[in-house]
N, C-alpha and C. Protein backbone atom coordinates (compact mmCIF):
# COMPACT_ATOMS: atom_id res chain seq x y z
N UNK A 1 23.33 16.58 -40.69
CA UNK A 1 24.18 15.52 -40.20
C UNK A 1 24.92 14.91 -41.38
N UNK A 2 26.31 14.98 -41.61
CA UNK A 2 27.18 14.35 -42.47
C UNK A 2 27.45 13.05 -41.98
N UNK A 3 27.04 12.03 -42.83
CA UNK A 3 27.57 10.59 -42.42
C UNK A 3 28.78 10.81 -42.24
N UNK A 4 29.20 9.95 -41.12
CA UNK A 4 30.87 9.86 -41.13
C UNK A 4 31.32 8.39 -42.32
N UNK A 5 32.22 7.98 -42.49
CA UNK A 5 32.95 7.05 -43.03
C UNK A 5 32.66 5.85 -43.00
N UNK A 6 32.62 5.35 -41.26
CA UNK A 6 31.81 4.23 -41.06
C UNK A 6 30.54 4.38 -41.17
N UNK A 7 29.67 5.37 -41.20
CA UNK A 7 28.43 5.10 -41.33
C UNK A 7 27.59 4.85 -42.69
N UNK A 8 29.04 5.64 -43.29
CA UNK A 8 28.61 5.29 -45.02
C UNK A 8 28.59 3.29 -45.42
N UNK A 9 30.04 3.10 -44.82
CA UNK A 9 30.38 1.63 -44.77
C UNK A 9 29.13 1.29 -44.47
N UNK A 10 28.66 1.42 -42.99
CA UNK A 10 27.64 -0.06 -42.51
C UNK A 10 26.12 0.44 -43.48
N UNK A 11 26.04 1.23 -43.86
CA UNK A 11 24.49 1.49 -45.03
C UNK A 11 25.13 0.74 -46.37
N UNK A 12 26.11 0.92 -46.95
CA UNK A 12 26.44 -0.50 -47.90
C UNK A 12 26.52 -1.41 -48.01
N UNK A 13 27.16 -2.15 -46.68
CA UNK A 13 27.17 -3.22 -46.11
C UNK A 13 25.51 -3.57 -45.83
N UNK A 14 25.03 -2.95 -45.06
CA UNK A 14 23.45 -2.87 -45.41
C UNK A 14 22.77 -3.56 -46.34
N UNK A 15 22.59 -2.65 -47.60
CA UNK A 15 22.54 -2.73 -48.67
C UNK A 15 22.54 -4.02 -49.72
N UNK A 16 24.06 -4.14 -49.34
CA UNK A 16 24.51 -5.69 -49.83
C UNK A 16 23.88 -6.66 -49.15
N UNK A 17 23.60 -7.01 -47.88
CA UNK A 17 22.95 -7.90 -47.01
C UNK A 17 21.26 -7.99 -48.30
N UNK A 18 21.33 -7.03 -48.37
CA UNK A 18 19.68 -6.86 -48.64
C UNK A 18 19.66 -7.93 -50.08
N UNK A 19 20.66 -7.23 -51.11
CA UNK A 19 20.83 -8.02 -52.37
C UNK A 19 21.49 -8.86 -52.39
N UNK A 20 21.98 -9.72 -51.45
CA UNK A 20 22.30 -11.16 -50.95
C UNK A 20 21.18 -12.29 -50.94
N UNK A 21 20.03 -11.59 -50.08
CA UNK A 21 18.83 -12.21 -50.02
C UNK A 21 18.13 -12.46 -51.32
N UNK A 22 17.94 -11.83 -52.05
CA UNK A 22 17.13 -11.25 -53.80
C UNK A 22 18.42 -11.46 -54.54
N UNK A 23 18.91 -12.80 -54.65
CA UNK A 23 19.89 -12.40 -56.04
C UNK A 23 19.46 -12.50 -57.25
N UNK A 24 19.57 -12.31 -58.13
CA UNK A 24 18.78 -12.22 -59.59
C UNK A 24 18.86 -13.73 -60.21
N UNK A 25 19.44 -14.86 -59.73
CA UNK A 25 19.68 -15.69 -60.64
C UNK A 25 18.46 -17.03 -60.10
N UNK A 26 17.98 -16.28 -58.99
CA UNK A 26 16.33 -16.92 -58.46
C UNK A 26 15.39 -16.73 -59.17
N UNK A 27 14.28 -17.60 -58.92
CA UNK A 27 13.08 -16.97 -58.95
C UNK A 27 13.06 -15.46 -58.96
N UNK A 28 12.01 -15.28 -59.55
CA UNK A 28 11.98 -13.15 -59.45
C UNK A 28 11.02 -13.30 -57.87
N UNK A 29 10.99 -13.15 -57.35
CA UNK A 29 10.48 -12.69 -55.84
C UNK A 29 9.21 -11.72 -56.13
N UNK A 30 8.00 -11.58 -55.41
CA UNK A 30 6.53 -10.76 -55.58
C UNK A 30 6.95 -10.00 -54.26
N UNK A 31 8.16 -9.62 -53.90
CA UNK A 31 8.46 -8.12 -52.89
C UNK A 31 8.05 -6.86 -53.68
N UNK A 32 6.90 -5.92 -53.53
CA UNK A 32 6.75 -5.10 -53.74
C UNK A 32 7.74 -3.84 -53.36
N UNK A 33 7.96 -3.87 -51.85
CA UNK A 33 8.87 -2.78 -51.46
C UNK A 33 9.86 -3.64 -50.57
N UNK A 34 11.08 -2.84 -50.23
CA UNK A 34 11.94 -2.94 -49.24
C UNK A 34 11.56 -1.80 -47.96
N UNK A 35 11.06 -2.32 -46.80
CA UNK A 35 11.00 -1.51 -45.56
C UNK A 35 11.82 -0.98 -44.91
N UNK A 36 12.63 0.09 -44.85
CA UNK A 36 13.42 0.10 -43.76
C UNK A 36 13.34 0.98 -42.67
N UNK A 37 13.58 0.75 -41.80
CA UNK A 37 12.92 1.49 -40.33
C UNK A 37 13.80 1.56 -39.50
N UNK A 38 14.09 2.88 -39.10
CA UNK A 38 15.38 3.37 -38.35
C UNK A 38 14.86 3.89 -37.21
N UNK A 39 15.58 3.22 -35.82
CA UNK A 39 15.12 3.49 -34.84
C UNK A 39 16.28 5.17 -34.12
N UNK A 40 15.16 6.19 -33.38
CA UNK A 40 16.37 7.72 -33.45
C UNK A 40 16.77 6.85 -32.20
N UNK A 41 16.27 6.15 -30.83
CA UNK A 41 16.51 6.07 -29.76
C UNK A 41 18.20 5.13 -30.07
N UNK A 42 18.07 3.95 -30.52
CA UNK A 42 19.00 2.81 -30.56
C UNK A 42 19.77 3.11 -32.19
N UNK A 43 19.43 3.61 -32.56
CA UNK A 43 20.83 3.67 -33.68
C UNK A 43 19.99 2.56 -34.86
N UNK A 44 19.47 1.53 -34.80
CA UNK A 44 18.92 0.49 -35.24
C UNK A 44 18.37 0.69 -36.10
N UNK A 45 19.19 -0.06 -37.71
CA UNK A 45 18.32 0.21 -39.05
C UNK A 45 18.09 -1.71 -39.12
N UNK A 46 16.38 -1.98 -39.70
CA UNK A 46 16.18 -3.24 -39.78
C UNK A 46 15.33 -2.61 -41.71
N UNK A 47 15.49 -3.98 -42.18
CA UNK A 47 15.16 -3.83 -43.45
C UNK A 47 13.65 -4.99 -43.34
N UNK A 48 12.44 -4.71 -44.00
CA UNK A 48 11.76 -5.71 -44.00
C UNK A 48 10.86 -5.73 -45.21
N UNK A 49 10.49 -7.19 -45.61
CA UNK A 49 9.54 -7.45 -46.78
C UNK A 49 8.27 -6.70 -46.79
N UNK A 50 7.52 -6.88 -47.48
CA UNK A 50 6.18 -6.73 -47.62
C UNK A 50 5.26 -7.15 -46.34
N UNK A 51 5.58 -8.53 -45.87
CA UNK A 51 4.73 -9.14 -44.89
C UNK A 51 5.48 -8.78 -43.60
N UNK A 52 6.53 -7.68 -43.08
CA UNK A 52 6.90 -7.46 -42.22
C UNK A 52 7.77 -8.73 -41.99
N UNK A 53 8.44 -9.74 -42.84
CA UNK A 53 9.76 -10.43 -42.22
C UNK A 53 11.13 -9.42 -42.65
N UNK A 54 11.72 -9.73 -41.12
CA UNK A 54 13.19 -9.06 -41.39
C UNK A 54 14.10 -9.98 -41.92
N UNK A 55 14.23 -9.02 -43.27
CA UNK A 55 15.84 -9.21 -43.90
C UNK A 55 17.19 -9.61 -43.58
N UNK A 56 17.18 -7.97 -43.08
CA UNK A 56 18.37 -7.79 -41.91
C UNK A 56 18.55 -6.26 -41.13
N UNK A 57 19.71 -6.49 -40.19
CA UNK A 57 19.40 -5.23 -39.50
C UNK A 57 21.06 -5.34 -38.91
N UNK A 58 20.64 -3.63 -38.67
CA UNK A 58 22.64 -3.65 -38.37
C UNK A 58 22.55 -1.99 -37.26
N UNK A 59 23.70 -2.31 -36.76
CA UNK A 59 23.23 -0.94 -36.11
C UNK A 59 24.43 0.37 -36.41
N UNK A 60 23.88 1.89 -36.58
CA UNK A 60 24.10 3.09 -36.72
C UNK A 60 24.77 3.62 -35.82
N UNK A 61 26.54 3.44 -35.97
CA UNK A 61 26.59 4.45 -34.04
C UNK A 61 26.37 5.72 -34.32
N UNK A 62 26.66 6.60 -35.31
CA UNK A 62 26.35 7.76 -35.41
C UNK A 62 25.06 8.28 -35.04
N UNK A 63 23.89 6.97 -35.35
CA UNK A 63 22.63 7.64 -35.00
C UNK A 63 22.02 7.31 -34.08
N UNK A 64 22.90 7.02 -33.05
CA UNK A 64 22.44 6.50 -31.33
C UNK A 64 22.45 7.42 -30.79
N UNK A 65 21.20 7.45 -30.04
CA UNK A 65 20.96 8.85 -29.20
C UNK A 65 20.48 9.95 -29.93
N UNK A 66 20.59 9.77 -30.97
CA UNK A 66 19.82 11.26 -31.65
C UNK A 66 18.61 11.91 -31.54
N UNK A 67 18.76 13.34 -30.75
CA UNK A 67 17.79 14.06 -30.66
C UNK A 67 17.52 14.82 -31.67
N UNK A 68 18.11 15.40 -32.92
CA UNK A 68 17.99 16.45 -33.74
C UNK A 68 16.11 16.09 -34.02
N UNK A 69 15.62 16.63 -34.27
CA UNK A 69 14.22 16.96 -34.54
C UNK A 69 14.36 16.67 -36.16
N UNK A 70 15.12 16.96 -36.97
CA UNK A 70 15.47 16.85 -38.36
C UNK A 70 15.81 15.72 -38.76
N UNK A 71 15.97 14.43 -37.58
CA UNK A 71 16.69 13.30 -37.68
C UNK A 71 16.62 12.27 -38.87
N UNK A 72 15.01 12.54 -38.94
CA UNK A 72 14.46 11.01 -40.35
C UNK A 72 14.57 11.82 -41.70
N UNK A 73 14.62 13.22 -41.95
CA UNK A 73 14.82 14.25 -42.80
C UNK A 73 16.10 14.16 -43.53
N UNK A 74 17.13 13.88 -42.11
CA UNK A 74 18.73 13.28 -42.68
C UNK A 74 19.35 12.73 -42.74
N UNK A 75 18.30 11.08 -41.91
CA UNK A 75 18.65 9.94 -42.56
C UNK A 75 17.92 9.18 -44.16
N UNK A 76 17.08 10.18 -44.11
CA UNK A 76 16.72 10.14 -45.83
C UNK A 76 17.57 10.23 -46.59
N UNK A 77 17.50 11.57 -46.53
CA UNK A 77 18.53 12.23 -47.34
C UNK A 77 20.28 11.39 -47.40
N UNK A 78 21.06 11.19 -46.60
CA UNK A 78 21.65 9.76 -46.16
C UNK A 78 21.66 8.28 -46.57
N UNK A 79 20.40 8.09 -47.09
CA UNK A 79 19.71 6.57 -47.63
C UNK A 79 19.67 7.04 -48.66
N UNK A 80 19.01 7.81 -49.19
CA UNK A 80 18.68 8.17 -50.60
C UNK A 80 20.16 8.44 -51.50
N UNK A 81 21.22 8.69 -50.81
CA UNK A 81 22.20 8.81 -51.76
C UNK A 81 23.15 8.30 -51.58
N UNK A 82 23.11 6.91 -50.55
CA UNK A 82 23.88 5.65 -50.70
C UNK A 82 23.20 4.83 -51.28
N UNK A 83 22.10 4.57 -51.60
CA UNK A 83 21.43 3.94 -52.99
C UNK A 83 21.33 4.18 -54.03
N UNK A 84 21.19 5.11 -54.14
CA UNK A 84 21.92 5.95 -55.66
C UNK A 84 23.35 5.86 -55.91
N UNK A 85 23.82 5.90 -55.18
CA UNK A 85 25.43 5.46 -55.10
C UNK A 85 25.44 4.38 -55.68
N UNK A 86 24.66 2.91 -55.20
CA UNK A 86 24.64 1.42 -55.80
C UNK A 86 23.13 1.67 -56.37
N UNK A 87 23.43 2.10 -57.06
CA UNK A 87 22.10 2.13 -58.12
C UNK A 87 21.51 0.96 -58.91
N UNK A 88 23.03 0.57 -59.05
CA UNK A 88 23.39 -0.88 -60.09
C UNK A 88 23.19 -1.90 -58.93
N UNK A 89 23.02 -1.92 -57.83
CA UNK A 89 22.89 -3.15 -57.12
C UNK A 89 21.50 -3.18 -56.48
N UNK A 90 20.83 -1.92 -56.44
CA UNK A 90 19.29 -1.51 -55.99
C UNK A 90 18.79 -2.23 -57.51
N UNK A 91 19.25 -1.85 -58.38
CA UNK A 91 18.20 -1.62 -59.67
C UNK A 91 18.22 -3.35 -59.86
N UNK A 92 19.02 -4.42 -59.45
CA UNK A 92 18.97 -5.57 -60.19
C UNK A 92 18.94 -6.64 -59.22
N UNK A 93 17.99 -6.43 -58.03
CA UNK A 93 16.99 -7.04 -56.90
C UNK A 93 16.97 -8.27 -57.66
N UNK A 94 16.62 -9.24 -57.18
CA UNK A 94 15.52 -10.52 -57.73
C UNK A 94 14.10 -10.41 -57.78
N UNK A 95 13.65 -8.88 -57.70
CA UNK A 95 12.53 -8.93 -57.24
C UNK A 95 11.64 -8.09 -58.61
N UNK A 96 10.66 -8.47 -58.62
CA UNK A 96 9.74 -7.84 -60.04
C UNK A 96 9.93 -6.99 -59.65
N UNK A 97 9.69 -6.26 -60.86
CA UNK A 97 9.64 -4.55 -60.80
C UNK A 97 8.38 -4.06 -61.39
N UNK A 98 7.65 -3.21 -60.73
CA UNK A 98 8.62 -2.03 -60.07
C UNK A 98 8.83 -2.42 -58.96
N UNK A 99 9.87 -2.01 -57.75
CA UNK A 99 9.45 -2.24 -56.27
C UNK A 99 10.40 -0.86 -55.75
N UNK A 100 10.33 -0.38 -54.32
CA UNK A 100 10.98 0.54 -53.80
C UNK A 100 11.50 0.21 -52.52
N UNK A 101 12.02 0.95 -52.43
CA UNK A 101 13.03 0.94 -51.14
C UNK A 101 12.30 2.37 -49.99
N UNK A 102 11.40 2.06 -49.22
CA UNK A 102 10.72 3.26 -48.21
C UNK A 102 11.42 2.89 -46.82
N UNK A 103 11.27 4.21 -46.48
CA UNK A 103 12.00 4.66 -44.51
C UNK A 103 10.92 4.44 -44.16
N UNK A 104 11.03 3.95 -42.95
CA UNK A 104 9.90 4.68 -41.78
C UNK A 104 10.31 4.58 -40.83
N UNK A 105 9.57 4.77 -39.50
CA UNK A 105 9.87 5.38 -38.47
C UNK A 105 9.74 4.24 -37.77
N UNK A 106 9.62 4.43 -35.89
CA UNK A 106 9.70 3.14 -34.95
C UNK A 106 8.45 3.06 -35.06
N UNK A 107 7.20 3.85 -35.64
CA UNK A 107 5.82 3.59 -35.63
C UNK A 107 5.30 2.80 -36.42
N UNK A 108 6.51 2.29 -37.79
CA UNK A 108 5.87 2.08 -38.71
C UNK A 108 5.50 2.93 -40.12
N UNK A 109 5.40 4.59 -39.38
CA UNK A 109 4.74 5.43 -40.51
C UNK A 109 5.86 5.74 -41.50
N UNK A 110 5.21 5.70 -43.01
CA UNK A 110 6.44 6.16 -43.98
C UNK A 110 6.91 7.23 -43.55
N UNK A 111 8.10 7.68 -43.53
CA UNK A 111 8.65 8.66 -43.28
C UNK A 111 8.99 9.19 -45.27
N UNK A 112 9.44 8.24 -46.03
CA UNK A 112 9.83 8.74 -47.28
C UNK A 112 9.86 7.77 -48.03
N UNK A 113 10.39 8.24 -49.46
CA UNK A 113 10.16 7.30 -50.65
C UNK A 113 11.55 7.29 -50.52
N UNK A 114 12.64 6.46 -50.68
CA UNK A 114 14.04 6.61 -50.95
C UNK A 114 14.83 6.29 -52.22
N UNK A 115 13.75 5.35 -52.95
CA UNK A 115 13.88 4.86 -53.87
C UNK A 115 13.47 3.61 -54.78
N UNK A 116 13.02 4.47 -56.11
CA UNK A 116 11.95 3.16 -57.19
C UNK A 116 12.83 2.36 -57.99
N UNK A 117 12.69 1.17 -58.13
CA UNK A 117 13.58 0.26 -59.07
C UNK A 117 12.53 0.08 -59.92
N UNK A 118 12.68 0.95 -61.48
CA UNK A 118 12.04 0.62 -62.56
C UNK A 118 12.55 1.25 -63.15
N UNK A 119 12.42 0.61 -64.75
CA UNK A 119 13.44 1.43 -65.93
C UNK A 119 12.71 2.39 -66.06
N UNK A 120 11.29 2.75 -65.98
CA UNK A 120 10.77 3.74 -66.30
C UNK A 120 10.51 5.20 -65.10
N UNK A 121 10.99 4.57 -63.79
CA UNK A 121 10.67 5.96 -62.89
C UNK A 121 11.88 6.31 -62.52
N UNK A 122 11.51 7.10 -62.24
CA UNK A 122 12.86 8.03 -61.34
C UNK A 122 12.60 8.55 -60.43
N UNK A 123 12.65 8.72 -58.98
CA UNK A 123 12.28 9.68 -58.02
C UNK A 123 13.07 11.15 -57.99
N UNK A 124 12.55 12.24 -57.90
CA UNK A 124 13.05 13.19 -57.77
C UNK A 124 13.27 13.99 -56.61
N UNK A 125 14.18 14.22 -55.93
CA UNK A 125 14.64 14.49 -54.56
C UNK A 125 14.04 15.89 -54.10
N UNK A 126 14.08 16.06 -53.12
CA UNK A 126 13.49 17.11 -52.05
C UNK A 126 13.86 18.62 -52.60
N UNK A 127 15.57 18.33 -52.95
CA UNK A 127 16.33 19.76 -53.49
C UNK A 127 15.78 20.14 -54.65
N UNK A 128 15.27 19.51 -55.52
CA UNK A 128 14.30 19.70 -56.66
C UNK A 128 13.90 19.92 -56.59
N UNK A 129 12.74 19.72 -56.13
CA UNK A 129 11.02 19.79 -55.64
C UNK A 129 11.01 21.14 -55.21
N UNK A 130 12.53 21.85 -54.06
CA UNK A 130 11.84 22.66 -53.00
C UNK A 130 11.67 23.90 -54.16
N UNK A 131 10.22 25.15 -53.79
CA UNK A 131 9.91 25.82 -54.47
C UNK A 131 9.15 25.94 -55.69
N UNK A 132 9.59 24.52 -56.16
CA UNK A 132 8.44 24.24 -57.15
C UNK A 132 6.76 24.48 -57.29
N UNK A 133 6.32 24.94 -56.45
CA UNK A 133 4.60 25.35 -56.06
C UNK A 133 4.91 26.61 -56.61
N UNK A 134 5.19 27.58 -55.81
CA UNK A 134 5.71 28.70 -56.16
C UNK A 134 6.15 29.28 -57.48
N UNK A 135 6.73 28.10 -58.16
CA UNK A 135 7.16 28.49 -59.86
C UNK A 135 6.03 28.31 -60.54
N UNK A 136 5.76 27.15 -59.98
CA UNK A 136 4.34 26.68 -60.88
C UNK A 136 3.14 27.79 -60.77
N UNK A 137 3.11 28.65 -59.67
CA UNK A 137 2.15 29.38 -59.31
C UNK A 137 2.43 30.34 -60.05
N UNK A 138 3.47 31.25 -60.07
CA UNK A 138 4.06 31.96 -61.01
C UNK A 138 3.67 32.14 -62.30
N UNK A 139 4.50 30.98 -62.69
CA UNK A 139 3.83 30.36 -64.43
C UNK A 139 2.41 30.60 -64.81
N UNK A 140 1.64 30.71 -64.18
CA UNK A 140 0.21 30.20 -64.47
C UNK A 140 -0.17 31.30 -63.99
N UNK A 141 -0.12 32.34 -63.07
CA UNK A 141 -0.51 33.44 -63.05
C UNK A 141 -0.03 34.28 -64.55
N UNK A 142 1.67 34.27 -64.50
CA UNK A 142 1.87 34.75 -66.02
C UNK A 142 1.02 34.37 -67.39
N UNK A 143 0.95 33.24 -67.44
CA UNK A 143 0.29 32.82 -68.43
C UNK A 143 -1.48 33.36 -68.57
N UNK A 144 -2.48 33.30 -67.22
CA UNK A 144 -3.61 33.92 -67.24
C UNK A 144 -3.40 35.31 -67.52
N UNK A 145 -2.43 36.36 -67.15
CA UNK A 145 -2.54 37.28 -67.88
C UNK A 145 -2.69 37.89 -68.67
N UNK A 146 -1.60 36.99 -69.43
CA UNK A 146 -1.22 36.95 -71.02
C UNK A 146 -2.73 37.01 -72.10
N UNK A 147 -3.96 36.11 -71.14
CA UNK A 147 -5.01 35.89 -71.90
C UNK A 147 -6.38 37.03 -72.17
């Protein structure tokens, strides 16, 4: 699923709502993570604290009605690189660090990590990762040989 145009818009707009709330020139805030939970039935992305208060929430027309089975897979993927996009506006929260930005589902359950605000981590995305067992398995078979 390719975001369309507006859907890029209302996840920034999003976004900004979020670092509206946390501006840096407060108190530093004890928010560990940012929640956000995208509903497939209603289109409905809500953002929430630690203690489950909502932020804010806005709604997805692109992702109303969505049946794809792949759906939270590519609204990750979707989230993850309109925050990276404002990297500079994720990374400078009011909020101690480290803290992250996680998906989940209408259950509640994490669906993904989308993103860590700390000078020292970096998350590394799915396209990376994929195959990596396999190399690693590789490697280490080569290497026991060798011995």
């Amino acid at each position: 699923m390719k975001p369309s145009e507006q859907t890029t818009q209302q996840i920034e707009r999003f976004l900004k709502k979020i670092a509206q709330k946390f501006p840096t020139n407060e108190d530093t805030s004890l928010v560990t993570d940012i929640h956000i939970r995208v509903s497939q039935d209603s289109g409905e992305m809500v953002a929430f604290d630690d203690d489950d208060k909502e932020i804010t929430r806005c709604v997805v027309e692109q992702w109303i009605g969505n049946t794809d089975e792949d759906f939270y897979d590519n609204v990750e993927c979707v989230l993850h690189n309109t925050i990276a996009t404002l990297n500079i506006l994720a990374d400078n929260l009011g909020i101690l660090k480290p803290y992250s930005f996680v998906l989940e589902n209408d259950d509640k359950e994490t669906v993904g990590e989308l993103y860590i605000a700390d000078d020292d981590t970096v998350i590394i995305g799915k396209d990376l990762m994929e195959g990596l067992d396999s190399d690693l398995n590789s490697f280490l078979d080569t290497l026991l040989k060798e011995n």
